[in-house]
N, C-alpha and C. Protein backbone atom coordinates (compact mmCIF):
# COMPACT_ATOMS: atom_id res chain seq x y z
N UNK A 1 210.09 116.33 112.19
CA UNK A 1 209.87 117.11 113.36
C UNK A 1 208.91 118.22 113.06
N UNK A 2 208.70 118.45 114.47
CA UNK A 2 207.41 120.06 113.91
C UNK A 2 207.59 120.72 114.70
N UNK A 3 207.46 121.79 113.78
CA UNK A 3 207.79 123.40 114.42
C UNK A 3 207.22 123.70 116.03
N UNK A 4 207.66 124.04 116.51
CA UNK A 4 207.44 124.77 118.04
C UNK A 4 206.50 125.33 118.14
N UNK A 5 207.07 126.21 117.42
CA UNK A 5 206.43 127.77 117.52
C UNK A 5 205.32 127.81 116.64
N UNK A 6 204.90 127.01 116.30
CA UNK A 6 203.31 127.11 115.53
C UNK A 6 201.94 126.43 116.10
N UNK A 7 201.26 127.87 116.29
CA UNK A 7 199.62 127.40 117.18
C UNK A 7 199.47 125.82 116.58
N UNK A 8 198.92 125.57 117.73
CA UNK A 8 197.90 124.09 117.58
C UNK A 8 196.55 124.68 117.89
N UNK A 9 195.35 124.10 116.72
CA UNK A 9 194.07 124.75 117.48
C UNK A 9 193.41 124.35 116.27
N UNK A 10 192.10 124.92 115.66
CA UNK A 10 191.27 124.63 114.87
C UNK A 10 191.67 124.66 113.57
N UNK A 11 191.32 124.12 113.03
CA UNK A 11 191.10 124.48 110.93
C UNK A 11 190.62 126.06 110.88
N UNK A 12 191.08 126.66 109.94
CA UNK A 12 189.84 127.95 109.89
C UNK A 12 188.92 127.43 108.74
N UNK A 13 187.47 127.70 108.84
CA UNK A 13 186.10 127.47 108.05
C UNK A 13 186.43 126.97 106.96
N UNK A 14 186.04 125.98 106.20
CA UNK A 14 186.38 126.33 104.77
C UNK A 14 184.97 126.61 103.87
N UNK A 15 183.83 127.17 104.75
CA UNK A 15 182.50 127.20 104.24
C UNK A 15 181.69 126.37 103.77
N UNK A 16 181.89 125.20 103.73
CA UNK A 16 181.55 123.70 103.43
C UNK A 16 180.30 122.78 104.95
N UNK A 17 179.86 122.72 104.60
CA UNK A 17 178.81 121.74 105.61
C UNK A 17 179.08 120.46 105.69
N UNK A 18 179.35 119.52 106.90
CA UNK A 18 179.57 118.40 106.68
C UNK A 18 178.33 117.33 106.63
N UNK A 19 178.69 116.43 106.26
CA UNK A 19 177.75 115.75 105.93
C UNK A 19 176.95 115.19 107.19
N UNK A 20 176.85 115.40 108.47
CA UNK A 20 175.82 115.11 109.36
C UNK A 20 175.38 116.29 109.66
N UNK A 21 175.34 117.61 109.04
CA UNK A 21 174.56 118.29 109.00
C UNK A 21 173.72 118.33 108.17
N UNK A 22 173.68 117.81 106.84
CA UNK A 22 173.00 117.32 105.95
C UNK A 22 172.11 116.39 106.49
N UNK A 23 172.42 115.33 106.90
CA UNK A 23 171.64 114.24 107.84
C UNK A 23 170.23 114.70 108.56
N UNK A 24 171.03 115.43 109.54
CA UNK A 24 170.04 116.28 110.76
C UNK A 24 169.08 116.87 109.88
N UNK A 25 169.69 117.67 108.57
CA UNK A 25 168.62 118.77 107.99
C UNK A 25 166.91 117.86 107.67
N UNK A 26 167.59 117.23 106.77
CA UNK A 26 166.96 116.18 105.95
C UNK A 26 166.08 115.33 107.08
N UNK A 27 166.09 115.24 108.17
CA UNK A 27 165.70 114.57 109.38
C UNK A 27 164.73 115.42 109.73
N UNK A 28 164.97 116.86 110.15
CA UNK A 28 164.07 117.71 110.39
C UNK A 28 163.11 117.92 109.57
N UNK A 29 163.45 117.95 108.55
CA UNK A 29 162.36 118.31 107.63
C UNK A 29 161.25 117.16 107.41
N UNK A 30 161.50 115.85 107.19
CA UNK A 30 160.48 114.61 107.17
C UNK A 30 159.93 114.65 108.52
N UNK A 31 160.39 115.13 109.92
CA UNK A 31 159.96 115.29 110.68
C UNK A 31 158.54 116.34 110.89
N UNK A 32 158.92 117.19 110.34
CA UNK A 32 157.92 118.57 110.30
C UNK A 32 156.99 118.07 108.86
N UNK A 33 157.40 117.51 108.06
CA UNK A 33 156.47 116.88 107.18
C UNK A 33 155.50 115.81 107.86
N UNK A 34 155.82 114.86 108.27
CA UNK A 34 154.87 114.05 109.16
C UNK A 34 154.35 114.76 110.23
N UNK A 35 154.50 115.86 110.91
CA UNK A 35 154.20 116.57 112.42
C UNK A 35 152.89 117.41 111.40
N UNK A 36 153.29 118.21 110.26
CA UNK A 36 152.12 118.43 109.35
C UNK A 36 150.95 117.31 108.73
N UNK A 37 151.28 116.48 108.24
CA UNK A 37 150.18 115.22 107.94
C UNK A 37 149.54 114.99 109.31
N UNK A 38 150.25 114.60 110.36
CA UNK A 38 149.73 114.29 111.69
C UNK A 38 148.63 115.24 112.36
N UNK A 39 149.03 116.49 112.08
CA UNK A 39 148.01 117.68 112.68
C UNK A 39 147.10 117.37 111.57
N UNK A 40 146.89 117.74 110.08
CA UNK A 40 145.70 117.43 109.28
C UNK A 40 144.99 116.11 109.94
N UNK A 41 145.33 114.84 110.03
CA UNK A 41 144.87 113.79 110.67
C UNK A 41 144.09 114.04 111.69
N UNK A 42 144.45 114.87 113.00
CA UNK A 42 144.23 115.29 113.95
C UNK A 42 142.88 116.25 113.35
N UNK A 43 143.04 117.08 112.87
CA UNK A 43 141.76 117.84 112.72
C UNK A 43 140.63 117.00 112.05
N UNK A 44 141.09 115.78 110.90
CA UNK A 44 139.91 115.08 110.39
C UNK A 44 139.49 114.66 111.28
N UNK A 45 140.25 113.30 112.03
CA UNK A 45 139.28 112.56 113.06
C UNK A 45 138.51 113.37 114.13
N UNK A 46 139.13 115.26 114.63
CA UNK A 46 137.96 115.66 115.62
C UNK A 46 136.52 115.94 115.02
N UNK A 47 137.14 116.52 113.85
CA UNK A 47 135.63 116.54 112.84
C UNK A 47 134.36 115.48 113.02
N UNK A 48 135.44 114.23 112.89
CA UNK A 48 134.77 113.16 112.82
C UNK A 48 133.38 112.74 114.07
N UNK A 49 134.64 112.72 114.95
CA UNK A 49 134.06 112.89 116.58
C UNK A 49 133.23 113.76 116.71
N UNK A 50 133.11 115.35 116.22
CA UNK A 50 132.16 116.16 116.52
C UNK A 50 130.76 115.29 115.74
N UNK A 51 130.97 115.10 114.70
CA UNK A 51 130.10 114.76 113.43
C UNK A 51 129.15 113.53 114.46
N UNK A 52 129.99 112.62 114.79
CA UNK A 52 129.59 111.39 115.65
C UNK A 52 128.52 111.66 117.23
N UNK A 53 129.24 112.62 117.58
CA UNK A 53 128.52 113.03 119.14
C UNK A 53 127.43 113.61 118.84
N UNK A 54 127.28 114.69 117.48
CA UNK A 54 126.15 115.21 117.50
C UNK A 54 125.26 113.78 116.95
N UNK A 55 125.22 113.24 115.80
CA UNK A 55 124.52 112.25 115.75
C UNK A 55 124.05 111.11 117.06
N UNK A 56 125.27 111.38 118.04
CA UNK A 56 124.59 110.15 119.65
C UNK A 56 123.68 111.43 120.04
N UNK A 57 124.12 112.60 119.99
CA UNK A 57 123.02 113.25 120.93
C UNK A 57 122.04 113.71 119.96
N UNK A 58 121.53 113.19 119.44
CA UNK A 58 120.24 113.32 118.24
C UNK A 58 119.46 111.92 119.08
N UNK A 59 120.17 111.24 118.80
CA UNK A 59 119.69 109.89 119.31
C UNK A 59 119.27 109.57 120.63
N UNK A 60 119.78 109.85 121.50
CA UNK A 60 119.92 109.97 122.73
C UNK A 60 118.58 110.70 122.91
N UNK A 61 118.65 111.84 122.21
CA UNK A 61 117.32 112.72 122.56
C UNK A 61 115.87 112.28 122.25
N UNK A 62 115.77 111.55 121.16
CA UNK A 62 115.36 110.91 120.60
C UNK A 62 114.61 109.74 121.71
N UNK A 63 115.67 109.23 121.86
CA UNK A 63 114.69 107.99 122.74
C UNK A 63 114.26 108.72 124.31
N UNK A 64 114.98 109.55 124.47
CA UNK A 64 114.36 110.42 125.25
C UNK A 64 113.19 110.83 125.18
N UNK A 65 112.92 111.30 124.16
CA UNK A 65 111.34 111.93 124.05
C UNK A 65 110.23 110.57 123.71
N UNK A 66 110.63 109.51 123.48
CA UNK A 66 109.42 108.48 123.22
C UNK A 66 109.80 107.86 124.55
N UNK A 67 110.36 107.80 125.50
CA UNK A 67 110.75 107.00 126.52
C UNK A 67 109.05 106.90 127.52
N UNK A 68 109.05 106.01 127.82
CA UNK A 68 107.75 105.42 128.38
C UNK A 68 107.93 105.49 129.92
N UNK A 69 109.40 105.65 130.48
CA UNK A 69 109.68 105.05 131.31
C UNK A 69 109.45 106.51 132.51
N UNK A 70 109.32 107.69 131.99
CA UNK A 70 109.63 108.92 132.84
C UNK A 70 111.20 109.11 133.19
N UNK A 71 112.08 108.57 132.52
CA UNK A 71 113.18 108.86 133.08
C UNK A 71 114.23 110.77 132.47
N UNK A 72 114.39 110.87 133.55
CA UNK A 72 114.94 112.80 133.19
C UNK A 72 116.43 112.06 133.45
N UNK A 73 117.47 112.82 132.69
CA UNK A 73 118.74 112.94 133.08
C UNK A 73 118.77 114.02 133.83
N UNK A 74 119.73 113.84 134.97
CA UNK A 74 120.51 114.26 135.60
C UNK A 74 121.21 115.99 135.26
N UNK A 75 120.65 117.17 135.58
CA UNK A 75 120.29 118.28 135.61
C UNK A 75 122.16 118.53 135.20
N UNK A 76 122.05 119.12 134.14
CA UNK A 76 123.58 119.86 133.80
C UNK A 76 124.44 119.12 133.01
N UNK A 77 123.82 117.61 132.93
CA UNK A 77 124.04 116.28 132.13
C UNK A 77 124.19 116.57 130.73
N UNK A 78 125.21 116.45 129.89
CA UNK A 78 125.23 116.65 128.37
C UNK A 78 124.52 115.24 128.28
N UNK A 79 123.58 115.05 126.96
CA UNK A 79 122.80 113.84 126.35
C UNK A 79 123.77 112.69 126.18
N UNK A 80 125.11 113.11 125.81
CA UNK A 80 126.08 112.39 124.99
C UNK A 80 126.34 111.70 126.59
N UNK A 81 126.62 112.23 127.55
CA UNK A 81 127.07 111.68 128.66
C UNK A 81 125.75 111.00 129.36
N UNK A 82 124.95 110.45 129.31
CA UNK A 82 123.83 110.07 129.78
C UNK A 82 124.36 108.11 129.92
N UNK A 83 124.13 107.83 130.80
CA UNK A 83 125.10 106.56 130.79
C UNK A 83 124.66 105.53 130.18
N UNK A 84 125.43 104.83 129.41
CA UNK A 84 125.12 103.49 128.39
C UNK A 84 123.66 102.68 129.04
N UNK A 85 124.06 102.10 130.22
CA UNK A 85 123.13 101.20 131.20
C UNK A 85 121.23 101.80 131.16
N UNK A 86 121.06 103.72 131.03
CA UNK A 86 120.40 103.90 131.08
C UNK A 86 119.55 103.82 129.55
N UNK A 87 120.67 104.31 128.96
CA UNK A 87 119.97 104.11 127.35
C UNK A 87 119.41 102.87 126.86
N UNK A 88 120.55 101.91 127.31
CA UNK A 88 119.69 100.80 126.92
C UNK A 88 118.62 100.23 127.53
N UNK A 89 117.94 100.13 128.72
CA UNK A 89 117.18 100.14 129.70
C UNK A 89 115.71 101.02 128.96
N UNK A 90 116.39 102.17 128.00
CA UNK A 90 115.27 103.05 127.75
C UNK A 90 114.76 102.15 126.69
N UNK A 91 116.04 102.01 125.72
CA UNK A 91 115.51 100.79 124.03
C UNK A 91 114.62 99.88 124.52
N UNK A 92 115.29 99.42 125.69
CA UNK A 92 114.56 97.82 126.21
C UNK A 92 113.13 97.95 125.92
N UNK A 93 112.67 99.68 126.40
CA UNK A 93 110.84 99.35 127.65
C UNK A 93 110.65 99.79 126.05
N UNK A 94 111.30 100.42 124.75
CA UNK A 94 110.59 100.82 123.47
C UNK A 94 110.24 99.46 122.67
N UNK A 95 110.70 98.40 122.91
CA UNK A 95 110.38 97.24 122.43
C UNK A 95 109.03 96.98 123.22
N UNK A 96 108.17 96.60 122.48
CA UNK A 96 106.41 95.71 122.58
C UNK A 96 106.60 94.35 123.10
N UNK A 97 106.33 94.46 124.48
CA UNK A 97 106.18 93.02 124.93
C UNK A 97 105.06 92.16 124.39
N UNK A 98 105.02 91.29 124.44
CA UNK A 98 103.73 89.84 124.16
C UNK A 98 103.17 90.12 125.31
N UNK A 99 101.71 90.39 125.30
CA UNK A 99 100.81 90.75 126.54
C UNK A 99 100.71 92.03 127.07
N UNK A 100 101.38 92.78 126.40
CA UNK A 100 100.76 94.20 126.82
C UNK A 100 99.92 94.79 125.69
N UNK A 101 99.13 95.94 126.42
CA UNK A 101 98.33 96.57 125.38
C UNK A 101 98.72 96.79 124.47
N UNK A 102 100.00 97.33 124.15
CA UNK A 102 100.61 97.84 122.66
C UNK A 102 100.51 96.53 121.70
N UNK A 103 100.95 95.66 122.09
CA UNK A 103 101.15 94.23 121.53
C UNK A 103 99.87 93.58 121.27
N UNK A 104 99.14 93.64 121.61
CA UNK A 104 98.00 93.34 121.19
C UNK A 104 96.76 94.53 119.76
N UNK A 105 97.26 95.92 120.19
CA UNK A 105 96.90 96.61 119.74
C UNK A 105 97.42 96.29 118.28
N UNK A 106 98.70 96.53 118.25
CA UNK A 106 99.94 95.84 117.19
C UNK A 106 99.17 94.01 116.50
N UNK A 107 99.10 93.33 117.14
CA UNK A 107 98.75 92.30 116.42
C UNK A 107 97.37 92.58 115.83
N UNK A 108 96.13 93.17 116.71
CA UNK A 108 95.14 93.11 115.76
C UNK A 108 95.46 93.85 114.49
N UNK A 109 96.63 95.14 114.33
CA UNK A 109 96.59 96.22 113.56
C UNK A 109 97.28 95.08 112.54
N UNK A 110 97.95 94.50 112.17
CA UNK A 110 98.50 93.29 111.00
C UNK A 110 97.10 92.32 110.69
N UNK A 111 95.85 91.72 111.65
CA UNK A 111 94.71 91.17 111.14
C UNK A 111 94.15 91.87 110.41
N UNK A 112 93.89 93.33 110.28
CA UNK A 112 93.41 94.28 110.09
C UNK A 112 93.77 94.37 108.40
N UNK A 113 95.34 94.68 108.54
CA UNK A 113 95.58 95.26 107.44
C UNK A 113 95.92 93.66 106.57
N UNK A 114 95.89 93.27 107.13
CA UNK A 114 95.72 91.59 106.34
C UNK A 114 93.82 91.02 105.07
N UNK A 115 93.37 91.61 106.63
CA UNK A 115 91.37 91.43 106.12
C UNK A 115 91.42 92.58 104.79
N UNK A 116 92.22 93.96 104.72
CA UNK A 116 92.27 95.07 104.08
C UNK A 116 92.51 94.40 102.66
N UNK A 117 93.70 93.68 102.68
CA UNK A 117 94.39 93.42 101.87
C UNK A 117 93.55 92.08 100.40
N UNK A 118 93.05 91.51 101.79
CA UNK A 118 91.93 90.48 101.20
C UNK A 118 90.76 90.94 100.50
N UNK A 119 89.84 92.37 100.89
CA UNK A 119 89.21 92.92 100.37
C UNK A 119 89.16 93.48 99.08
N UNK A 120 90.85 94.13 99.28
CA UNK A 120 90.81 94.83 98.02
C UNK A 120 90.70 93.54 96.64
N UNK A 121 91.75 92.61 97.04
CA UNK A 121 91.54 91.85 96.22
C UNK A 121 90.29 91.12 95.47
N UNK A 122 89.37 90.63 96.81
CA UNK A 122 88.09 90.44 96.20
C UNK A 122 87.39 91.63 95.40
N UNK A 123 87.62 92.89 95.52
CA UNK A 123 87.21 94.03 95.03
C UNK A 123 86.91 93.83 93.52
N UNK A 124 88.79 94.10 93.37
CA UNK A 124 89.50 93.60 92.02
C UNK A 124 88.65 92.86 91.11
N UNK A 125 88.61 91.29 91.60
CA UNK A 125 87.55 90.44 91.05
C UNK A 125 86.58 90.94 91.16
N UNK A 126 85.41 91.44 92.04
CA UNK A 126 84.09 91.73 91.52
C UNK A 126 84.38 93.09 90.27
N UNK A 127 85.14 93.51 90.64
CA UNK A 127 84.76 94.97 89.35
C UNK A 127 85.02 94.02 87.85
N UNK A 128 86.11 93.23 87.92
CA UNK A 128 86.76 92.29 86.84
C UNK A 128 84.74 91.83 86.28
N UNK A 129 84.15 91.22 86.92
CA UNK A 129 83.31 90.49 86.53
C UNK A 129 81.82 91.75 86.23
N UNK A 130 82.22 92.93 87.13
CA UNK A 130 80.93 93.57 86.59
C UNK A 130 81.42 93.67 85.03
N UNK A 131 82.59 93.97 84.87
CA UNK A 131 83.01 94.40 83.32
C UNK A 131 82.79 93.66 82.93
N UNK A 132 83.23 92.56 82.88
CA UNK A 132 82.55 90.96 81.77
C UNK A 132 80.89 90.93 81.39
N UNK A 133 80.28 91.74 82.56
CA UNK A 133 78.93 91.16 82.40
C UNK A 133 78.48 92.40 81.62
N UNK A 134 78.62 93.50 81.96
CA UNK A 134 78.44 94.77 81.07
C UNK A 134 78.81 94.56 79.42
N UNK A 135 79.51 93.92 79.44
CA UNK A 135 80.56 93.17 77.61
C UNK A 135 79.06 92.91 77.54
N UNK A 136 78.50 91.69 77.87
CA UNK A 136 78.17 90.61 77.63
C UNK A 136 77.11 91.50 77.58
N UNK A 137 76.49 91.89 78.51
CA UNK A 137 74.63 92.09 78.43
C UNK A 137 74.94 93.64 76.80
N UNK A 138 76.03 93.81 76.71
CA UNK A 138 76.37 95.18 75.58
C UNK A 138 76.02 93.93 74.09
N UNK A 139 76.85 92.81 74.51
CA UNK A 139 76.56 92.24 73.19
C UNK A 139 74.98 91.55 72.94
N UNK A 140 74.41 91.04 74.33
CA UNK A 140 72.97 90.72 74.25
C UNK A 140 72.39 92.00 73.87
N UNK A 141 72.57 93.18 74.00
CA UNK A 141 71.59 93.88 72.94
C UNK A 141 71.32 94.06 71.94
N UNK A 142 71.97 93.87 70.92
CA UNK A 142 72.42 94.06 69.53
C UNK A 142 71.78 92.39 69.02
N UNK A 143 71.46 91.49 69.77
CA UNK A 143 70.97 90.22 69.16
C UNK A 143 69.33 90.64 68.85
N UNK A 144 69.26 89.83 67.90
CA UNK A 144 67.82 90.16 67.22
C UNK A 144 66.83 88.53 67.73
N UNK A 145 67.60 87.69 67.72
CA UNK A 145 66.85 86.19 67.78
C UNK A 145 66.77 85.38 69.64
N UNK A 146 65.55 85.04 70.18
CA UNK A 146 65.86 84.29 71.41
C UNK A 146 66.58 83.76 71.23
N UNK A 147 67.19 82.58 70.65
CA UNK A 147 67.55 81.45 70.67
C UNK A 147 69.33 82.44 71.16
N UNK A 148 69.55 82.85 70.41
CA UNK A 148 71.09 83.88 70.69
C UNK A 148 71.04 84.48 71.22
N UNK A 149 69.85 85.11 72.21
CA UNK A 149 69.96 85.55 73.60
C UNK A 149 70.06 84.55 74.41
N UNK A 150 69.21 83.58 74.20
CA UNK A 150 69.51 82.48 75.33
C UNK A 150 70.95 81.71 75.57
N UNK A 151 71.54 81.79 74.45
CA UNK A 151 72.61 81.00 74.38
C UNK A 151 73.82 81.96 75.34
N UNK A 152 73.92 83.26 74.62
CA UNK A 152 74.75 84.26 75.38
C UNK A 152 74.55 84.69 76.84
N UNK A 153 73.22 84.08 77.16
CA UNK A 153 73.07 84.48 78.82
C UNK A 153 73.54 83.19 79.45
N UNK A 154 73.23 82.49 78.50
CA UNK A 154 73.49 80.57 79.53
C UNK A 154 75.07 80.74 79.46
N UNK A 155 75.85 81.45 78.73
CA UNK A 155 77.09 81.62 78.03
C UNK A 155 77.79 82.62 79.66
N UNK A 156 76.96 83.62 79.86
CA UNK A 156 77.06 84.79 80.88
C UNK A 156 77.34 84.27 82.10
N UNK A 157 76.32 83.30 82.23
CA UNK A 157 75.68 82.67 83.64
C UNK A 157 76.89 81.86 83.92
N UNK A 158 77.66 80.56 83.24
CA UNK A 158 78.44 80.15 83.22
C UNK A 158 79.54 80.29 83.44
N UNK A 159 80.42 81.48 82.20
CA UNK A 159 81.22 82.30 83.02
C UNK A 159 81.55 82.92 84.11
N UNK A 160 80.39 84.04 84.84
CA UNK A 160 79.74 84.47 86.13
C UNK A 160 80.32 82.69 87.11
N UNK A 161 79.48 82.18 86.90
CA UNK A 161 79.90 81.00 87.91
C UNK A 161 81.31 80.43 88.09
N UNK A 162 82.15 80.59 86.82
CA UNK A 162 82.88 79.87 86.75
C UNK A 162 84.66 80.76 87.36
N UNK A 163 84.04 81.88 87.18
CA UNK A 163 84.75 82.95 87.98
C UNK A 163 84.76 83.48 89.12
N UNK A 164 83.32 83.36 89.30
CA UNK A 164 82.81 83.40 91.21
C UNK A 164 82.78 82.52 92.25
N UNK A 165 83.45 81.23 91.33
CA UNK A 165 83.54 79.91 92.56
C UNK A 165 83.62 80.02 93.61
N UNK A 166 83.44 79.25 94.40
CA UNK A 166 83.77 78.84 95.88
C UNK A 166 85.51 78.99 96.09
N UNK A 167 86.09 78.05 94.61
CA UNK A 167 87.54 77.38 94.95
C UNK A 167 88.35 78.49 94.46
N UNK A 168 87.99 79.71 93.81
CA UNK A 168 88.61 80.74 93.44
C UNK A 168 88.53 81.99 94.05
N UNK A 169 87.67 81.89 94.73
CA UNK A 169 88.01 82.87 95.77
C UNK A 169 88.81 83.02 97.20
N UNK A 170 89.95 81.40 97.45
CA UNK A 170 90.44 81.69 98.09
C UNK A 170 91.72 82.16 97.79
């Protein structure tokens, strides 16, 4: 049996924490640990985004100023907001059609630097052969006898020909 006369009601404290307060703690805290990683995250990727927009509006500006087309954005318009449809429309007219002046200007400028290219080369060879012949007429001086001048010029002449062909100069 049990006493009557004795309160019913709480435990008093015994200063002890139970163990789902432990739980909760330990909960909060990985919580505020990830809510910290999450904000760092948060500040890289705006970085990122800033980093990114200024590079579209570099670009943006960019084809802006070579744009052929006269086109102005829209007064109060950030660059970055300038609409996809128009930008590309702008790339489009920066590409050289087949049959316009640029394109033609453009193809002769590759004949050009093609004929350039051919020149220098023939260059190459003629200086190649003035030097051979300079050797050669250096060693025809120093000969004392026709017969070894004649031989070293028929020797000259030959070479000269045989380096200046028709079939070697293409």
């Amino acid at each position: 049996m049990s006493k009557k006369g004795a309160p019913r009601g709480k435990r008093p404290p015994s200063g002890k924490k139970g163990k789902k307060e432990d739980v909760e703690d330990a909960f909060i805290l990985q919580l505020k640990k990830s809510n910290e990683e999450l904000k760092e995250q948060n500040s890289v990727l705006k970085d990122s985004v800033a980093y990114y927009r200024d590079k579209l509006h570099a670009v943006v500006q960019h084809v802006l100023d070579v744009n052929v087309d006269g086109y102005k954005p829209e007064k109060g318009i950030c660059l970055v907001d300038v609409p996809e449809t128009d930008v590309k429309s702008m790339i489009t007219n920066l590409t050289i059609m087949p049959g316009s002046s640029l394109h033609s200007y453009e193809v002769r400028l590759e004949e050009l630097e093609t004929r350039i290219t051919q020149l220098n080369g023939e260059l190459a060879k003629l200086l190649r052969l003035k030097l051979k012949l300079e050797a050669g007429l250096r060693d025809m001086d120093g000969m004392t006898s026709v017969e070894d001048l004649k031989v070293q010029g028929k020797r000259l002449w030959y070479d000269c020909c045989k380096y200046w062909s028709p079939q070697r100069r293409t």
